[in-house]
Structure formats: structure tokens, C-alpha cells
C-alpha atoms as a PDB file:
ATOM      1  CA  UNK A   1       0.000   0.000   0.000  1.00  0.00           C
ATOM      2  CA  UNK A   2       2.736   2.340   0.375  1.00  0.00           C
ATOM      3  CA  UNK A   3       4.095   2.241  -2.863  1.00  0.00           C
ATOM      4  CA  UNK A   4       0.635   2.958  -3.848  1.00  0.00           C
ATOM      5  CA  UNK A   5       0.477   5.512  -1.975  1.00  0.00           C
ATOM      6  CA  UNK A   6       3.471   7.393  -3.207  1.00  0.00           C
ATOM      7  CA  UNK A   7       2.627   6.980  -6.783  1.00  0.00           C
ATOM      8  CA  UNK A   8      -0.875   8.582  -5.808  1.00  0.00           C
ATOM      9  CA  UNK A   9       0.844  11.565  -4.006  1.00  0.00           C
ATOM     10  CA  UNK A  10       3.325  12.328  -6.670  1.00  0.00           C
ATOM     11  CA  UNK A  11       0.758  11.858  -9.370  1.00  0.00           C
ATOM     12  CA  UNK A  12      -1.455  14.663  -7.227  1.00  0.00           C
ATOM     13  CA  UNK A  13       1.954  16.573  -6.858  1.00  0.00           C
ATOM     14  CA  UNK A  14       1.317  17.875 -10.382  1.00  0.00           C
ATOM     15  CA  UNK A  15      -1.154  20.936 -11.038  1.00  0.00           C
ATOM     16  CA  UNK A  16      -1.887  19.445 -14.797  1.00  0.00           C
ATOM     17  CA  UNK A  17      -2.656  15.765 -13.987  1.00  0.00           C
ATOM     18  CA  UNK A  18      -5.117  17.334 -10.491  1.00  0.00           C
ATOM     19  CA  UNK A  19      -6.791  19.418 -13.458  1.00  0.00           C
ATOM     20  CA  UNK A  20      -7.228  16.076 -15.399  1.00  0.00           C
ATOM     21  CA  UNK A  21      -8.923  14.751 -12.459  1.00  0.00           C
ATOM     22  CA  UNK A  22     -11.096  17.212 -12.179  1.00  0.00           C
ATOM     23  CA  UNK A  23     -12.020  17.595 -15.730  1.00  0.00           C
ATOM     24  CA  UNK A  24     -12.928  13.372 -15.726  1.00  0.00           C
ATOM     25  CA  UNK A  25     -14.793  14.145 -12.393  1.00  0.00           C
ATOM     26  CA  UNK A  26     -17.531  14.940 -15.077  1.00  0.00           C
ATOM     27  CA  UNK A  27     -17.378  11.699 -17.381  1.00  0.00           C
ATOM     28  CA  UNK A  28     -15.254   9.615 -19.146  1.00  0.00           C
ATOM     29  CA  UNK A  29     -13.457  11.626 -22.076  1.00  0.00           C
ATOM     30  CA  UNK A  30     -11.008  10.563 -25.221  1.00  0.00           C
ATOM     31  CA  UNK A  31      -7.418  11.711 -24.848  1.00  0.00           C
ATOM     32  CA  UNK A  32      -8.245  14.542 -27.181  1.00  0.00           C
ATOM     33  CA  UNK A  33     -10.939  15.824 -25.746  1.00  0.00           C
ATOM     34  CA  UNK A  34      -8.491  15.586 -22.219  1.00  0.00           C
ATOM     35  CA  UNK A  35      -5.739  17.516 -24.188  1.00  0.00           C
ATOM     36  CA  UNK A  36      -7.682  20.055 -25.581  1.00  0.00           C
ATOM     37  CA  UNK A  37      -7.691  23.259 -22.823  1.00  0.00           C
ATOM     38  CA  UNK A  38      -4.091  22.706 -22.510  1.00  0.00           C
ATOM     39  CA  UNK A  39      -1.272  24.233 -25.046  1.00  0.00           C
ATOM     40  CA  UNK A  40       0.927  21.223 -24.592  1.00  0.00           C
ATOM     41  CA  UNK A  41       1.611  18.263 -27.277  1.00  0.00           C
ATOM     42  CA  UNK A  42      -0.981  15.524 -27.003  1.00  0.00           C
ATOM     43  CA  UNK A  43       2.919  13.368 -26.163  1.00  0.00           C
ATOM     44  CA  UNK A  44       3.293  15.731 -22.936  1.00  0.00           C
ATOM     45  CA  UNK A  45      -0.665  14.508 -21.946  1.00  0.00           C
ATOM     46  CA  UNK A  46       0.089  11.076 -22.892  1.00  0.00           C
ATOM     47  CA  UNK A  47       2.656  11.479 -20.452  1.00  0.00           C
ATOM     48  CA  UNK A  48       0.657  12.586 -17.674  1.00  0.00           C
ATOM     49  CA  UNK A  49      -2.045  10.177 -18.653  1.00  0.00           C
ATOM     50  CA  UNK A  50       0.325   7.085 -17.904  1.00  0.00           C
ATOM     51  CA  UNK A  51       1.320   8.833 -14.592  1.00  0.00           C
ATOM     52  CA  UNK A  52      -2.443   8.984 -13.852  1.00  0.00           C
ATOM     53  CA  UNK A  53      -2.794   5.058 -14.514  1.00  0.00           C
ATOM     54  CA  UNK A  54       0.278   3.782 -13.208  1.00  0.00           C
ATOM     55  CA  UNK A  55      -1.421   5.414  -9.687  1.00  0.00           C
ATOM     56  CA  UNK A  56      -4.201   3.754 -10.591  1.00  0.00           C
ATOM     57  CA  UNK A  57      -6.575   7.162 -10.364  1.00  0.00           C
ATOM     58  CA  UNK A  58      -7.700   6.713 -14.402  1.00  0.00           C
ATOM     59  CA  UNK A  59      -7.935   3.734 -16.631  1.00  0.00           C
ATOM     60  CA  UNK A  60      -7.745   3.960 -20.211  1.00  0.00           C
ATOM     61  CA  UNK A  61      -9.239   1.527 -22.564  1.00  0.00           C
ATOM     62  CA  UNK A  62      -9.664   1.814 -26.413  1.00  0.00           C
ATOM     63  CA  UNK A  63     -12.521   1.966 -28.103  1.00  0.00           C
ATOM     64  CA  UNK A  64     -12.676   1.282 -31.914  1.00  0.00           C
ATOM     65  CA  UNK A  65      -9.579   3.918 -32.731  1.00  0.00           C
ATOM     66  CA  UNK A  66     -10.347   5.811 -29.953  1.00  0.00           C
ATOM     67  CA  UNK A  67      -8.406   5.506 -26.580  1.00  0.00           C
ATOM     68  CA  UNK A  68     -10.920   6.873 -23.643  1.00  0.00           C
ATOM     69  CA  UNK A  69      -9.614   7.729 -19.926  1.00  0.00           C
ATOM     70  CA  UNK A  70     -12.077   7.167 -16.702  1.00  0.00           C
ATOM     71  CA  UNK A  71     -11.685   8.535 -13.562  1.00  0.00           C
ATOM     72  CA  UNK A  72     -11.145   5.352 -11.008  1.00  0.00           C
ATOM     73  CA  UNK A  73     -11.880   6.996  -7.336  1.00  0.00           C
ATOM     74  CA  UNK A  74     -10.831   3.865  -5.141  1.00  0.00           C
ATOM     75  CA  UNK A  75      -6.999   5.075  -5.410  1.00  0.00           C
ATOM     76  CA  UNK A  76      -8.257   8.873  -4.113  1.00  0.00           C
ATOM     77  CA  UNK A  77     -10.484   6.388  -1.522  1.00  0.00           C
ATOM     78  CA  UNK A  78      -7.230   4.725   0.078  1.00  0.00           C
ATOM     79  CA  UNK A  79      -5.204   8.293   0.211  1.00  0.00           C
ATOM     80  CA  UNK A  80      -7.979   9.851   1.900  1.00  0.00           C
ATOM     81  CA  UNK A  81      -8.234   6.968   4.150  1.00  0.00           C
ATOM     82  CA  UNK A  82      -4.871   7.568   4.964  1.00  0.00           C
ATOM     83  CA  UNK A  83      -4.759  11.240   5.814  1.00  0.00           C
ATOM     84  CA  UNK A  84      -7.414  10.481   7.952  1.00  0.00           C
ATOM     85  CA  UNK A  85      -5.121   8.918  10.447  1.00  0.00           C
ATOM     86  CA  UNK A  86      -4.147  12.554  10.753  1.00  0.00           C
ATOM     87  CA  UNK A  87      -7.174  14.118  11.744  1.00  0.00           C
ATOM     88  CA  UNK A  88      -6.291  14.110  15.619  1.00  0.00           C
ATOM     89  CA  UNK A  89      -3.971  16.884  14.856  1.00  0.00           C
ATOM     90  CA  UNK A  90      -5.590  20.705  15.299  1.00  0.00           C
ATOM     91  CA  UNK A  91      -6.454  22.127  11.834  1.00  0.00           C
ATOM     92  CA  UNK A  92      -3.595  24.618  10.908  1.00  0.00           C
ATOM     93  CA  UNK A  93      -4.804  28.365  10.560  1.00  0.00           C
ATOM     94  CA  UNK A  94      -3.285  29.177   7.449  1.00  0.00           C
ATOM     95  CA  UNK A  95      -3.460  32.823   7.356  1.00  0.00           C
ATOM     96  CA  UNK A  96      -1.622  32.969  10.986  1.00  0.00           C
ATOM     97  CA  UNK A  97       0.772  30.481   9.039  1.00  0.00           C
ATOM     98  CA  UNK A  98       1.137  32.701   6.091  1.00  0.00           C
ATOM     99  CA  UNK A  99       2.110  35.517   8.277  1.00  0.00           C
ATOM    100  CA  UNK A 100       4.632  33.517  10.189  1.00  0.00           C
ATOM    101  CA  UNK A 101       6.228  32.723   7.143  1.00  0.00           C
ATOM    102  CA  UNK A 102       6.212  35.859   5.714  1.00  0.00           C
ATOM    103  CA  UNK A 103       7.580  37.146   8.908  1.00  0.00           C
ATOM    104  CA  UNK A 104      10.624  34.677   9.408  1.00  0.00           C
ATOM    105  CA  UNK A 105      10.972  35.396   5.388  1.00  0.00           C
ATOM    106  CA  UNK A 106      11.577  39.204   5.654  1.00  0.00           C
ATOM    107  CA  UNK A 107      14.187  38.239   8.611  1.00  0.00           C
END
């Protein structure tokens, strides 16, 4: 599970591949159709696309010449499961946090 785990994480780690997410969050779309609000080659989506199923949070299967990507939640399931196990911590403020940073920043 832990190698799971850090494939989930540092497929989440990217801002492009969370926007895929969110975009198959509505239904199941061709890789096209996934590429399309980006300006990046449909190779560099391809490329987060594998990411995406190697961590097991999309499957892709082809249909007739078309190759579709679905959103698989049980891999989102287990890492939310697992931050869980830090809920007994306080919830961080994070404007007082922003502040201290900016603070010891300046210094």
C-alpha cells in the first residue's frame, strides 16, 4: 500500500494531472478531448495520462480507434483513508501560518 500511496501523491503533486482529475470528475473523455484546454503536445498529456494510470486514479481503454480515460476513485479512496489517520492533529490556521512565514521570510 505504500508504494501505492506514493505513486498517488506524486501523481497529485502535479497541477496538470489534479486538473485532469477534475475535468474526468464529469465523465469519461477521449485523450483529445483531455488535451484540448491545454497548449501542450498531445505526447506531454500522454505522459501525464500514464502517470495517472500507473497510480491507478484513471484507466484507459480503447474503443474502436479511440483511446478513452475514466476517472477510477478507489486510489483517491485509500489516500484519503490515509490522511485520515491525521485528523487528531488541530487544523492549521493558514493565514496565521502565512504571516509567520512571511515574517521569518523578511528576517
Amino acid at each position: 500500500m505504500e508504494n501505492r500511496l506514493d505513486l498517488v501523491f506524486a501523481a497529485l503533486g502535479d497541477p496538470t494531472r489534479r486538473s485532469i482529475l477534475t475535468m474526468l470528475l464529469e465523465d469519461d473523455m477521449a485523450v483529445t478531448d483531455v488535451a484540448h484546454p491545454f497548449e501542450m503536445s498531445l505526447a506531454a498529456i500522454s505522459k501525464h495520462l500514464t502517470i495517472l494510470t500507473r497510480a491507478g486514479l484513471i484507466s484507459q481503454e480503447k474503443r474502436g480507434r479511440v483511446k478513452w480515460c475514466k476517472l477510477e476513485p478507489d486510489a483517491l479512496r485509500e489516500a484519503s483513508v490515509w490522511m485520515q489517520g491525521f485528523g487528531q492533529f488541530e487544523p492549521v490556521n493558514l493565514d496565521d501560518f502565512e504571516r509567520f512565514l512571511e515574517a521569518e521570510l523578511r528576517e
